[in-house]
Protein backbone atom coordinates (compact mmCIF):
# COMPACT_ATOMS: atom_id res chain seq x y z
CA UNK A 1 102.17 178.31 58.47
CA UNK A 2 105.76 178.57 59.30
CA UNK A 3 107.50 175.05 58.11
CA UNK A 4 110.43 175.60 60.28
CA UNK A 5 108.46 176.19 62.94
CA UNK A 6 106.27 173.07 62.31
CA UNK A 7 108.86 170.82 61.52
CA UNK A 8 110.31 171.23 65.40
CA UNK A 9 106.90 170.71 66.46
CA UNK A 10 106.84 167.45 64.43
CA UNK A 11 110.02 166.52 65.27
CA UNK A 12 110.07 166.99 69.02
CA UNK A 13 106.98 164.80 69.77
CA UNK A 14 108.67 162.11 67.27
CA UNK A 15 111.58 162.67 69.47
CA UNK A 16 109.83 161.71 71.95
CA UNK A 17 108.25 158.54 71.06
CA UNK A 18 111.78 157.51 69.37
CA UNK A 19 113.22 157.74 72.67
CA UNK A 20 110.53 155.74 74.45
CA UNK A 21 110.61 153.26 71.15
CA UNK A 22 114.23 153.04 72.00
CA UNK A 23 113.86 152.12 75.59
CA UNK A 24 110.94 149.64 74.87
CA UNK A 25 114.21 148.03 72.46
CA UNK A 26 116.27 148.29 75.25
CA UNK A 27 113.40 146.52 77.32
CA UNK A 28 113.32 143.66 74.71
CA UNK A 29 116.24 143.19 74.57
CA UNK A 30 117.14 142.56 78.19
CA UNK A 31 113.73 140.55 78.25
CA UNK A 32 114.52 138.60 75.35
CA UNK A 33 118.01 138.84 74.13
CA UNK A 34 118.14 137.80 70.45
CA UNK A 35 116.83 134.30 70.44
CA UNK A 36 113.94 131.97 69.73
CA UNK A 37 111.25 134.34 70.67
CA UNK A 38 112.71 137.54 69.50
CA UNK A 39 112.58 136.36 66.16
CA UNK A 40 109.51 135.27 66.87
CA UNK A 41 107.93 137.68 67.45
CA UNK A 42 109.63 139.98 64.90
CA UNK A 43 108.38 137.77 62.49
CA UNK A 44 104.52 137.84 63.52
CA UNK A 45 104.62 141.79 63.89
CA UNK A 46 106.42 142.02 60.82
CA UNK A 47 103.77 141.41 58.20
CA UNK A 48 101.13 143.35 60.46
CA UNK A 49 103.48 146.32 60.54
CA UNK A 50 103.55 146.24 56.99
CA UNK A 51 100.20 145.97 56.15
CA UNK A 52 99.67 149.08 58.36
CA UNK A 53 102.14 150.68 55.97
CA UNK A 54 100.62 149.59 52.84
CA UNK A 55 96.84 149.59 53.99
CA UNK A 56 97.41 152.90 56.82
CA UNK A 57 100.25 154.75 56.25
CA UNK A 58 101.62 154.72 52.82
CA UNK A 59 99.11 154.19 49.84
CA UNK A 60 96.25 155.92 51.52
CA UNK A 61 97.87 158.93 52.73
CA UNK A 62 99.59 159.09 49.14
CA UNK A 63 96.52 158.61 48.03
CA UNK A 64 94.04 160.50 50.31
CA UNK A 65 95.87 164.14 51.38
CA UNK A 66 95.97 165.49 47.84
CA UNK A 67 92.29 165.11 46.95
CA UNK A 68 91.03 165.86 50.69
CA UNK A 69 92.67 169.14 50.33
CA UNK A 70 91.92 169.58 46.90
CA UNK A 71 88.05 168.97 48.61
CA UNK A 72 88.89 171.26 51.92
CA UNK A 73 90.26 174.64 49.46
CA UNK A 74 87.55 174.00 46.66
CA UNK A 75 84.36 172.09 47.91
CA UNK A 76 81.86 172.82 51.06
CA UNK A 77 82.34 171.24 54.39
CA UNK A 78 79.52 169.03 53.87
CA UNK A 79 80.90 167.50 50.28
CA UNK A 80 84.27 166.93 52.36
CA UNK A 81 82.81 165.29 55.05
CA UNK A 82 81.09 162.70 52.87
CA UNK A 83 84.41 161.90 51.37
CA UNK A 84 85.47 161.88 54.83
CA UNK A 85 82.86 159.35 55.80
CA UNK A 86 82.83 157.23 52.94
CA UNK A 87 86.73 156.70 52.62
CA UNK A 88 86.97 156.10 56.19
CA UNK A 89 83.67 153.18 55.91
CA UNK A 90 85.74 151.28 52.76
CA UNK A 91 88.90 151.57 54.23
CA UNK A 92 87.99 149.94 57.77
CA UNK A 93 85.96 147.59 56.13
CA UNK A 94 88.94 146.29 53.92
CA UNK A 95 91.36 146.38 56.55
CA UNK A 96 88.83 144.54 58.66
CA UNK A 97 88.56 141.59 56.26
CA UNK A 98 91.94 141.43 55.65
CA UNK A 99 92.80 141.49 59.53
CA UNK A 100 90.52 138.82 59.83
CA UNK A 101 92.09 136.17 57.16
CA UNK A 102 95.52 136.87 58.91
CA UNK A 103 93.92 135.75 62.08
CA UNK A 104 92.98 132.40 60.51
CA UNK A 105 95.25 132.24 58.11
CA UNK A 106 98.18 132.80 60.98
CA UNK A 107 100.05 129.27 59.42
CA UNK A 108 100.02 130.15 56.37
CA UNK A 109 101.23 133.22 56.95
CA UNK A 110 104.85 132.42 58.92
CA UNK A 111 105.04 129.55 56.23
CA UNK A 112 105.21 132.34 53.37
CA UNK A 113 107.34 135.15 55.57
CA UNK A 114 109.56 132.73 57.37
CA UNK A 115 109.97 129.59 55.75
CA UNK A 116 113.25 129.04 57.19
CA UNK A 117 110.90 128.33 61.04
CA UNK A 118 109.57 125.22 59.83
CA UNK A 119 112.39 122.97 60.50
CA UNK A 120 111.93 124.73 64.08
CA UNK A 121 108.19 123.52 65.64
CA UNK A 122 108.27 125.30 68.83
CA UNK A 123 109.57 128.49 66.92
CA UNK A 124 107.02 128.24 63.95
CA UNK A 125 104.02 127.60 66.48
CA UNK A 126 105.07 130.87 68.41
CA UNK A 127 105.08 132.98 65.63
CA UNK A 128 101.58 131.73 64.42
CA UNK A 129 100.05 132.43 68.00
CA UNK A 130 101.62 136.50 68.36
CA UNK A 131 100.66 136.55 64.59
CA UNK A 132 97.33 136.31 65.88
CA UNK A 133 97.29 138.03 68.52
CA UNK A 134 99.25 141.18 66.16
CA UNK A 135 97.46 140.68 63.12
CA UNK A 136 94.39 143.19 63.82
CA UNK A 137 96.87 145.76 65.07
CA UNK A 138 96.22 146.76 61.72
CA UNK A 139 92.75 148.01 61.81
CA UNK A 140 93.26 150.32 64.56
CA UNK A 141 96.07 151.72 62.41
CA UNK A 142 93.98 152.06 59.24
CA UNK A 143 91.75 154.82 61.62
CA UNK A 144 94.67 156.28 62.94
CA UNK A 145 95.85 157.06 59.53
CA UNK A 146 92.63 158.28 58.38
CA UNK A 147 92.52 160.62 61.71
CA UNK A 148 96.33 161.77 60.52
CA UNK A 149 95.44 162.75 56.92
CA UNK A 150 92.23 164.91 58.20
CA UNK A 151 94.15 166.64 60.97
CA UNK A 152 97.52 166.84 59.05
CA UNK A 153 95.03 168.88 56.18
CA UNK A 154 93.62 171.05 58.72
CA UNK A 155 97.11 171.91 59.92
CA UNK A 156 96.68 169.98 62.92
CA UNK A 157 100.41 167.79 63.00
CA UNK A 158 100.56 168.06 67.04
CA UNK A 159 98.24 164.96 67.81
CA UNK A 160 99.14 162.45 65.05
CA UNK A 161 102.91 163.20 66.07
CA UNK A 162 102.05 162.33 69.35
CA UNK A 163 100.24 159.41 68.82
CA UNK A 164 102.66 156.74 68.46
CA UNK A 165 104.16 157.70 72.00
CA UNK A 166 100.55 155.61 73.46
CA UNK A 167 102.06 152.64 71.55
CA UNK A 168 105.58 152.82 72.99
CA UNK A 169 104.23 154.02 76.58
CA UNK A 170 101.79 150.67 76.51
CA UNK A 171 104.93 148.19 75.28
CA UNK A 172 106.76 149.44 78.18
CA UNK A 173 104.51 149.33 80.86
CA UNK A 174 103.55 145.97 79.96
CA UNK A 175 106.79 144.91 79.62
CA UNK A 176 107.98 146.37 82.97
CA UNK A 177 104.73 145.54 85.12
CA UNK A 178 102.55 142.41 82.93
CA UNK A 179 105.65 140.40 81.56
CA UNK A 180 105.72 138.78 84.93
CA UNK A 181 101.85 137.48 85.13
CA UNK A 182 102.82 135.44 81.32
CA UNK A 183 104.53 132.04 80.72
CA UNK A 184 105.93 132.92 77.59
CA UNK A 185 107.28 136.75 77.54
CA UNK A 186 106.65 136.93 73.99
CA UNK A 187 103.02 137.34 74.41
CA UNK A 188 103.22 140.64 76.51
CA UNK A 189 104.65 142.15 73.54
CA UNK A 190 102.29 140.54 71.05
CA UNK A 191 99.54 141.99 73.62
CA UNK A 192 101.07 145.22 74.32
CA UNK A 193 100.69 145.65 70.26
CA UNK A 194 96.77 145.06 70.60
CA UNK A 195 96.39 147.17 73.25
CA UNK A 196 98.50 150.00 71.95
CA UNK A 197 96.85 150.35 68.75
CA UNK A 198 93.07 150.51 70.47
CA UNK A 199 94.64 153.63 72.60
CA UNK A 200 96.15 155.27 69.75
CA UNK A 201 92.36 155.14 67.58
CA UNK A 202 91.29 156.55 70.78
CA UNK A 203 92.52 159.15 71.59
CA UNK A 204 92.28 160.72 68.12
CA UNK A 205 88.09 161.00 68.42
CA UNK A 206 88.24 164.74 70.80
CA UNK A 207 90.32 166.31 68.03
CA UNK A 208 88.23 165.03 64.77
CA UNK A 209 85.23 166.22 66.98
CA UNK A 210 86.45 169.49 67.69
CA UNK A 211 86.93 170.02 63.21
CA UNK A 212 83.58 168.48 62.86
CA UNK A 213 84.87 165.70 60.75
CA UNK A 214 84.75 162.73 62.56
CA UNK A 215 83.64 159.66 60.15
CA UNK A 216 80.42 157.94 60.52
CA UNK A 217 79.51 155.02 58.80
CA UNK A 218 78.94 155.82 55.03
CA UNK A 219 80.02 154.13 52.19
CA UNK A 220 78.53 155.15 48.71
CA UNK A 221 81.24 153.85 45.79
CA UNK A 222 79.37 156.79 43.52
CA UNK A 223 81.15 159.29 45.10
CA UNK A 224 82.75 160.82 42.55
CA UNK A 225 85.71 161.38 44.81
CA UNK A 226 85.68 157.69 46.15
CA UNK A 227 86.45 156.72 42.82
CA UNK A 228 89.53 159.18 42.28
CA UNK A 229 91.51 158.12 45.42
CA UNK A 230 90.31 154.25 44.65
CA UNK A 231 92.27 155.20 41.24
CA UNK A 232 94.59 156.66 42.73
CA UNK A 233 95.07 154.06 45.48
CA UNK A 234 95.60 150.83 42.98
CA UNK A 235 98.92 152.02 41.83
CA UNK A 236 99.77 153.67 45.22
CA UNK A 237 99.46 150.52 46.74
CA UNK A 238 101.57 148.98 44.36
CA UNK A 239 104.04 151.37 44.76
CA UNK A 240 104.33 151.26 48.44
CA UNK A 241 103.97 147.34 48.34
CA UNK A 242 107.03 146.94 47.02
CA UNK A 243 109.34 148.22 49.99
CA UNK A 244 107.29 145.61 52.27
CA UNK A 245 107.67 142.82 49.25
CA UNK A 246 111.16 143.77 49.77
CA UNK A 247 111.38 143.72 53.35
CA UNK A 248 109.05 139.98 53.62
CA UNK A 249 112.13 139.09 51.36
CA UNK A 250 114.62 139.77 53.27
CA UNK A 251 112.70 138.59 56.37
CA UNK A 252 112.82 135.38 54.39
CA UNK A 253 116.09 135.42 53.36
CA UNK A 254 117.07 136.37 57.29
CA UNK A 255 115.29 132.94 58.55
CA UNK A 256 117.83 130.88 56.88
CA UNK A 257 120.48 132.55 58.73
CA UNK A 258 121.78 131.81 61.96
CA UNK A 259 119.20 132.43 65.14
CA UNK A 260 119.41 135.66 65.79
CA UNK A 261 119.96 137.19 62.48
CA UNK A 262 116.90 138.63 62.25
CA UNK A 263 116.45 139.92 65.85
CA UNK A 264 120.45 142.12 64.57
CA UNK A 265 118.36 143.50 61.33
CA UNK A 266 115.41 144.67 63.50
CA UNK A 267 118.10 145.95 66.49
CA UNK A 268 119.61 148.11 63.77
CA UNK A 269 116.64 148.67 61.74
CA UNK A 270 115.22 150.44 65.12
CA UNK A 271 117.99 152.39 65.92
CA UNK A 272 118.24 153.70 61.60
CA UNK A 273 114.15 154.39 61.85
CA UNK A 274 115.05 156.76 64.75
CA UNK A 275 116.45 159.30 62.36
CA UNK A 276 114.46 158.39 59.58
CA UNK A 277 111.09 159.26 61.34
CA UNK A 278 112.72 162.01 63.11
CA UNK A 279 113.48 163.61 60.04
CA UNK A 280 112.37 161.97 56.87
CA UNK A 281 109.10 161.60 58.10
CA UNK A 282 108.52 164.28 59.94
CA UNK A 283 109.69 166.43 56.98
CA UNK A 284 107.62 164.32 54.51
CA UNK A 285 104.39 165.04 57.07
CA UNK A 286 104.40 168.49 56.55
CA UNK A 287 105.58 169.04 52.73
CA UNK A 288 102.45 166.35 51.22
CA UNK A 289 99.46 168.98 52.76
CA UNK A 290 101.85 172.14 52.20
CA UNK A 291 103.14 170.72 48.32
CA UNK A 292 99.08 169.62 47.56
CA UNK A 293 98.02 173.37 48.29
CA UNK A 294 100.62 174.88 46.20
CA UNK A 295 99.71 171.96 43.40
CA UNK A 296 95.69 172.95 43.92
CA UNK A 297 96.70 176.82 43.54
CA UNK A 298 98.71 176.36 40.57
CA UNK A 299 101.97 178.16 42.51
CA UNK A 300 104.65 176.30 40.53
CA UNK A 301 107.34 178.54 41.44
CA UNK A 302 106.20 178.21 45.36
CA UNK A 303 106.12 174.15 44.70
CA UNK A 304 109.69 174.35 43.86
CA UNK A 305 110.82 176.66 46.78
CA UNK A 306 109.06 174.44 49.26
CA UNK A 307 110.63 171.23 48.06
CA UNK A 308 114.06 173.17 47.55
CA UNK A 309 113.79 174.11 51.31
CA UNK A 310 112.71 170.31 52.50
CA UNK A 311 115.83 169.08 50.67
CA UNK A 312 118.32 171.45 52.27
CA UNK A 313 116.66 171.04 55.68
CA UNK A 314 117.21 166.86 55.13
CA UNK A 315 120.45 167.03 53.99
CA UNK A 316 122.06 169.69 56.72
CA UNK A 317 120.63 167.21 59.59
CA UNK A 318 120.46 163.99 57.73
CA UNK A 319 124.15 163.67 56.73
CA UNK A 320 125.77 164.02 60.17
CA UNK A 321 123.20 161.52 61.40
CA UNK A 322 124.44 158.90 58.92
CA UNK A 323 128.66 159.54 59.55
CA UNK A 324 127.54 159.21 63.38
CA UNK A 325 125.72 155.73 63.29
CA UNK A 326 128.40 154.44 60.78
CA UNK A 327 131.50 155.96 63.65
CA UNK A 328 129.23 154.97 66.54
CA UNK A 329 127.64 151.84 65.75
CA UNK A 330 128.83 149.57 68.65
CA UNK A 331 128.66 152.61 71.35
CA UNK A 332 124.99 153.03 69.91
CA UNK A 333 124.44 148.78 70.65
CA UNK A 334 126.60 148.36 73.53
CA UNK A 335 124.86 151.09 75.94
CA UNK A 336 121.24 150.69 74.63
CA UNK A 337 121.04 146.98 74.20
CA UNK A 338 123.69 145.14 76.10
CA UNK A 339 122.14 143.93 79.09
CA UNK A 340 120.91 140.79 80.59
CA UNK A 341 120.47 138.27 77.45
CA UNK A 342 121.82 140.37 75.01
CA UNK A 343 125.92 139.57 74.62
CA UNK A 344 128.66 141.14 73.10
CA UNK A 345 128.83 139.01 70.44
CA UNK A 346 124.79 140.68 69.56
CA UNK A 347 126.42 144.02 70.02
CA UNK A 348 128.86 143.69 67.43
CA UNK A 349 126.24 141.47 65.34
CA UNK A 350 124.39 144.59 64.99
CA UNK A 351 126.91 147.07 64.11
CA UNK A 352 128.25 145.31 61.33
CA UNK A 353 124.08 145.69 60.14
CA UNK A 354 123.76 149.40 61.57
CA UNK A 355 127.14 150.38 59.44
CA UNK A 356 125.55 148.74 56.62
CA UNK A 357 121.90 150.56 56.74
CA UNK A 358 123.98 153.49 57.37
CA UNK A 359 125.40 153.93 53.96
CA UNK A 360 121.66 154.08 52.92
CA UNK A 361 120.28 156.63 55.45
CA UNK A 362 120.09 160.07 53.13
CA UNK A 363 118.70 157.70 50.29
CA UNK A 364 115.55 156.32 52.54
CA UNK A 365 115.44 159.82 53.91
CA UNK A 366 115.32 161.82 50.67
CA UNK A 367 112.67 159.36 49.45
CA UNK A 368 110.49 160.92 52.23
CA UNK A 369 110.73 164.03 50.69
CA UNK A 370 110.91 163.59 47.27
CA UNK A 371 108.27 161.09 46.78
CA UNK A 372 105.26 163.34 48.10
CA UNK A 373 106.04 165.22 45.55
CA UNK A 374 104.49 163.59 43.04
CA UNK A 375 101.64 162.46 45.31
CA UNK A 376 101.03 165.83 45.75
CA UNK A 377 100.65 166.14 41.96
CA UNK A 378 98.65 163.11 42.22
CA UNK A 379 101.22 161.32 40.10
CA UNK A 380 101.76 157.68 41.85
CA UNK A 381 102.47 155.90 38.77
CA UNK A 382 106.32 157.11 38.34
CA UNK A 383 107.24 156.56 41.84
CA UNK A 384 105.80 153.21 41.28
CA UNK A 385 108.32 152.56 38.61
CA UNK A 386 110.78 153.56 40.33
CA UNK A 387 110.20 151.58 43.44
CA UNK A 388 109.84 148.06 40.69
CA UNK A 389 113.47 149.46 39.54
CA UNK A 390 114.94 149.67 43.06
CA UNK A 391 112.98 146.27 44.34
CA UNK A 392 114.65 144.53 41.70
CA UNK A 393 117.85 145.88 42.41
CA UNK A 394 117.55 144.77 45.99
CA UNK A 395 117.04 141.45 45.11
CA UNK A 396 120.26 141.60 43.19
CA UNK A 397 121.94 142.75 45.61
CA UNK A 398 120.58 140.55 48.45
CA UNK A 399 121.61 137.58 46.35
CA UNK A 400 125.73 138.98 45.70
CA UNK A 401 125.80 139.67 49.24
CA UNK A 402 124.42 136.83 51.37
CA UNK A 403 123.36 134.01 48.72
CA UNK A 404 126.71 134.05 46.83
CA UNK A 405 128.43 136.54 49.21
CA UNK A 406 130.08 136.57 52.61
CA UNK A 407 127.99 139.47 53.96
CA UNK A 408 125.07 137.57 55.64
CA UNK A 409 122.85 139.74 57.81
CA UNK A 410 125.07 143.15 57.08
CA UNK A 411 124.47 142.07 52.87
CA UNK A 412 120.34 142.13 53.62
CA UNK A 413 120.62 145.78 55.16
CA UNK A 414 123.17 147.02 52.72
CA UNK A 415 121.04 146.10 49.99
CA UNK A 416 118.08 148.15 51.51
CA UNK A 417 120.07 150.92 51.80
CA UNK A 418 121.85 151.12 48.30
CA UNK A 419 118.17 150.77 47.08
CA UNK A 420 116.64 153.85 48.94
CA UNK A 421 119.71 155.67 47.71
CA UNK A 422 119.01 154.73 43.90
CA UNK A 423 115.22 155.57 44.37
CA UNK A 424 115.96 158.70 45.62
CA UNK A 425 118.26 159.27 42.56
CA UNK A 426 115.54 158.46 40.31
CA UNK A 427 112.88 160.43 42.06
CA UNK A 428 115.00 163.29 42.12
CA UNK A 429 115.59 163.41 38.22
CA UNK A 430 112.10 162.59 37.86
CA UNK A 431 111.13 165.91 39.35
CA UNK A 432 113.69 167.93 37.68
CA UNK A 433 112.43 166.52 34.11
CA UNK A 434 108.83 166.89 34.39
CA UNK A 435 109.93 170.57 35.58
CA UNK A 436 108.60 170.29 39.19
CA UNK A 437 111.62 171.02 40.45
CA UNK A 438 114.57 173.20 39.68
CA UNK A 439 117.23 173.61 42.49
CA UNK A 440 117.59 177.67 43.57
CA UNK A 441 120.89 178.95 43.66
CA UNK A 442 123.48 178.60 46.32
CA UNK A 443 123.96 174.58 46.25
CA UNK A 444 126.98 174.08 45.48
CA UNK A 445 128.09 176.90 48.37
CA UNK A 446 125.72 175.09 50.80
CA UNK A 447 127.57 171.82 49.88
CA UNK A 448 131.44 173.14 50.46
CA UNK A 449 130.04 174.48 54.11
CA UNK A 450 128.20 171.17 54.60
CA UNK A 451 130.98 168.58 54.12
CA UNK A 452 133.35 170.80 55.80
CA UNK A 453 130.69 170.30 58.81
CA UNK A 454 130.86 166.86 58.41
CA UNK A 455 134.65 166.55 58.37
CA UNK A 456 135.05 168.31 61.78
CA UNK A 457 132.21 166.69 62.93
CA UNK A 458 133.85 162.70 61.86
CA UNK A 459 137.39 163.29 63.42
CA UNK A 460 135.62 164.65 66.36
CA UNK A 461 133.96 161.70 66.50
CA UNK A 462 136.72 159.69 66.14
CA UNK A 463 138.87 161.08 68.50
CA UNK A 464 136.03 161.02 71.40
CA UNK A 465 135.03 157.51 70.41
CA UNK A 466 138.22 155.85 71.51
CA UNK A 467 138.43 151.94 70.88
CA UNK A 468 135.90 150.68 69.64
CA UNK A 469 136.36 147.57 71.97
CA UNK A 470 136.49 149.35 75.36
CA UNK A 471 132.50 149.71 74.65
CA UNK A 472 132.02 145.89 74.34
CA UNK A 473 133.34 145.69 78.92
CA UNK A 474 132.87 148.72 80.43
CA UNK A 475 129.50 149.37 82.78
CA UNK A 476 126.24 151.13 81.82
CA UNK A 477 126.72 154.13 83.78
CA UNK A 478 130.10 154.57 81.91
CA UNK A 479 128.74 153.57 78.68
CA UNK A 480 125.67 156.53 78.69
CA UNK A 481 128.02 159.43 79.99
CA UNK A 482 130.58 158.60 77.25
CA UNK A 483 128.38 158.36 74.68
CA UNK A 484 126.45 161.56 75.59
CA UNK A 485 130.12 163.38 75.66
CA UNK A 486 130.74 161.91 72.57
CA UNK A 487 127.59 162.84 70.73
CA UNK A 488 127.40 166.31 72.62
CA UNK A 489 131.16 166.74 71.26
CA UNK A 490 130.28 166.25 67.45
CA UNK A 491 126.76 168.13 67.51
CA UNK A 492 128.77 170.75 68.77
CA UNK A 493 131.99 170.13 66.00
CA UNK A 494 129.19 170.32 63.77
CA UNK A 495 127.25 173.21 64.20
CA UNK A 496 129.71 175.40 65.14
CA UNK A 497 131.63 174.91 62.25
CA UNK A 498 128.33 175.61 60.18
CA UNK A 499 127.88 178.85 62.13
CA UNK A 500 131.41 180.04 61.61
CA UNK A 501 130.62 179.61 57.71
CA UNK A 502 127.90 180.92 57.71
CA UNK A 503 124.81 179.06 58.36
CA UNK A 504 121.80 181.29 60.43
CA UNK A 505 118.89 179.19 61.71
CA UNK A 506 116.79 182.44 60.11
CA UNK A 507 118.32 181.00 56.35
CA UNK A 508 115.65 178.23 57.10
CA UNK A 509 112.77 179.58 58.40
CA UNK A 510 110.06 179.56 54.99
CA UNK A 511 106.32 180.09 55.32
CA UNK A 512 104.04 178.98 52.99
């Protein structure tokens, strides 16, 4: 499998449903502005989002890829496809019961995550009726994740890249042809949520089919490789819990803010998750199958090349992405969300929390990478420590920023990102003590040619940009063909400068 290769593959379909997540923002936003029901509605997706994360996404795939492939290169398709069957059976089981006592629970729920809505009735009781509408968005996620770690192990990435696009596609053609037909816009995108995760579990049946590994109903806890990922899953849970801890946190520390604070965060969270799944997760896709097969084969030397080549690749496309959002954080605001209810005053709201998430982005992208890693050596316990470390110094932070601190909203996303940034630090010296990892030579040329890059790129930038202020009254139509000058002018700063020093697109290209 060529990783290069892969990786666009990956990234183009996540391209693709960024983009469309970004115009479903830019939908909201017009819909909504930044108001009562924004916030709202953030709130009540919030927790199911997160669940899907901890439950879907993050401690079962952590927990799940390395032994299914450990199962796929050393056990018999029929021993796999009971571990297939009977992870799948306890894991929609759980997620069902836990769906089910956020439905009724709902109350409780916005009471715990956004205490700060209870001085506000009519707020509070909207959030408590999308929370229940939202809440078993994360069942149909749970399957979807289950469908991504078989495929992703067979070497299948195409379709679970592609499957988030069915969520964006069904937020915005609700949004464009239901929001009409409901008194309270909210609810189309509470609905849209529902309906968007049934099409996503859908559509991934043809392709587990086709492998001959689609889950029946199965659960047997004396399944010797049950147990393993259940052992494996306690601490993995754990470890991934404590980013959403974090984020329910700051969620609650955002609902004593002004209105509208948290609607800013999740604004700029949106636009920083469009280069973080572009790349960090894309990247981190590929390397936990690719870094578990070298792990099962006992290729150290190959474990170290591949994760050498992820952290090159992340670094050589994350850093420009991080000087652009920080030099283009109200052109970013001002052409994608300044229309109808959404002001000026929200534009420049949200840059001051962009800038700050900004100075985090290679941190929360290097985490990608560097924690699979260990999952891949079916070590979640260090990670874990690492995350307690960098949720307590988030808390820290949060409280010398916005409780004694003038930052307010910016201080909550600052925090997150000086976090990610010391996680990755400690992830990264992690590796390189248990002897996982040992960079290969060339880094610090690599580095000279990359900031150089940069440095061309960021007076480009500047120079194109103009005041910021002329973003803030201008009209649409000028706003998108400046900023599409502007970014085509750095891109171009950039990588022409890497080409004159030296960089080949063949340097990258590593099969494993």
């Amino acid at each position: 499998m060529n990783l290069l290769k892969t990786l666009a593959k990956v990234s183009s379909f996540t391209l693709i449903s960024r983009i469309l997540g970004l115009v479903r923002e830019v939908l909201i936003a017009n819909l909504l502005g930044a108001g009562m029901m924004t916030d709202a509605f953030n709130v009540a997706f919030r927790l199911p989002n997160m669940l899907r994360r901890l439950f879907a996404e993050g401690a079962f795939s952590q927990a799940f890829v390395p032994f299914l492939g450990e199962y796929k290169n050393k056990q018999d398709e029929a021993s796999t496809r009971a571990l297939v069957n009977h992870v799948c059976t306890l894991l929609g089981l759980t997620v069902f019961f836990v769906s089910a006592l956020g439905v009724l629970g709902a109350p409780w729920v916005i009471q715990a995550t956004a205490s700060g809505f209870i001085a506000q009735p009519d707020k509070f009781q909207l959030a408590v009726e999308l929370t229940r509408i939202t809440f078993p968005y994360i069942f149909f996620q749970a399957m979807v994740a289950l469908s991504a770690a078989v495929l992703n192990t067979w070497g299948k990435f195409s379709l679970p890249a592609f499957t988030p696009v069915m969520f964006n596609l069904t937020a915005i053609v609700m949004i464009l042809f239901a929001a009409p037909y409901f008194d309270n816009p909210a609810r189309v995108l509470a609905w849209s949520a529902f309906i968007g995760g049934v099409l996503q579990m859908v559509i991934q049946v043809p392709a587990l089919w086709r492998i001959r590994m689609l889950p029946r109903f199965s659960l047997s806890l004396a399944d010797p490789g049950v147990r393993r990922v259940l052992k494996t899953m306690a601490p993995a849970t754990l470890g991934v819990s404590v980013a959403q801890v974090s984020l329910v946190i700051n969620t609650t520390f955002a609902s004593w803010l002004p209105t509208g604070s948290i609607s800013w965060l999740n604004y700029a969270d949106r636009l920083m998750e469009f280069p973080v799944g572009l790349l960090g997760a894309a990247l981190g896709t590929i390397l936990l199958p690719s870094l578990s097969k070298m792990k099962a084969k006992g290729d150290g030397e190959g474990f170290s090349a591949t994760l050498d080549w992820g952290l090159r690749v992340a670094l050589l496309l994350t850093a420009p992405a991080a000087i652009g959002m920080m030099l283009l954080a109200v052109p970013l605001a001002a052409t994608l969300f300044q229309h109808g209810a959404f002001k000026s005053e929200d534009t420049l709201m949200t840059q001051q929390a962009l800038i700050a998430y900004s100075v985090g982005l290679i941190g929360l992208i290097l985490v990608k990478i560097l924690a699979p890693a260990f999952y891949s050596r079916q070590d979640v316990r260090t990670p874990l420590k690492y995350a307690l470390i960098s949720l307590t110094a988030t808390q820290l932070m949060n409280l010398a920023f916005v409780a004694y601190g003038p930052l307010a909203h910016a201080g909550l996303a600052l925090s997150i990102g000086l976090a990610a940034t010391l996680n990755a630090s400690l992830l990264y010296y992690g590796l390189r003590k248990a002897g996982a990892y040992t960079p290969h030579a060339g880094w610090t040329v690599f580095s000279l040619k990359l900031l150089t890059g940069l440095l061309v790129m960021a007076v480009t930038l500047w120079f194109a940009r103009g005041p910021v202020a002329d973003w803030l009254h201008h009209s649409l139509a000028w706003r998108v063909l400046h900023l599409c000058a502007v970014v085509g002018l750095g891109a171009v700063a950039y990588f022409v400068t890497l080409y004159v020093l030296g960089f080949r697109v063949a340097d990258f290209k590593r099969r494993v």
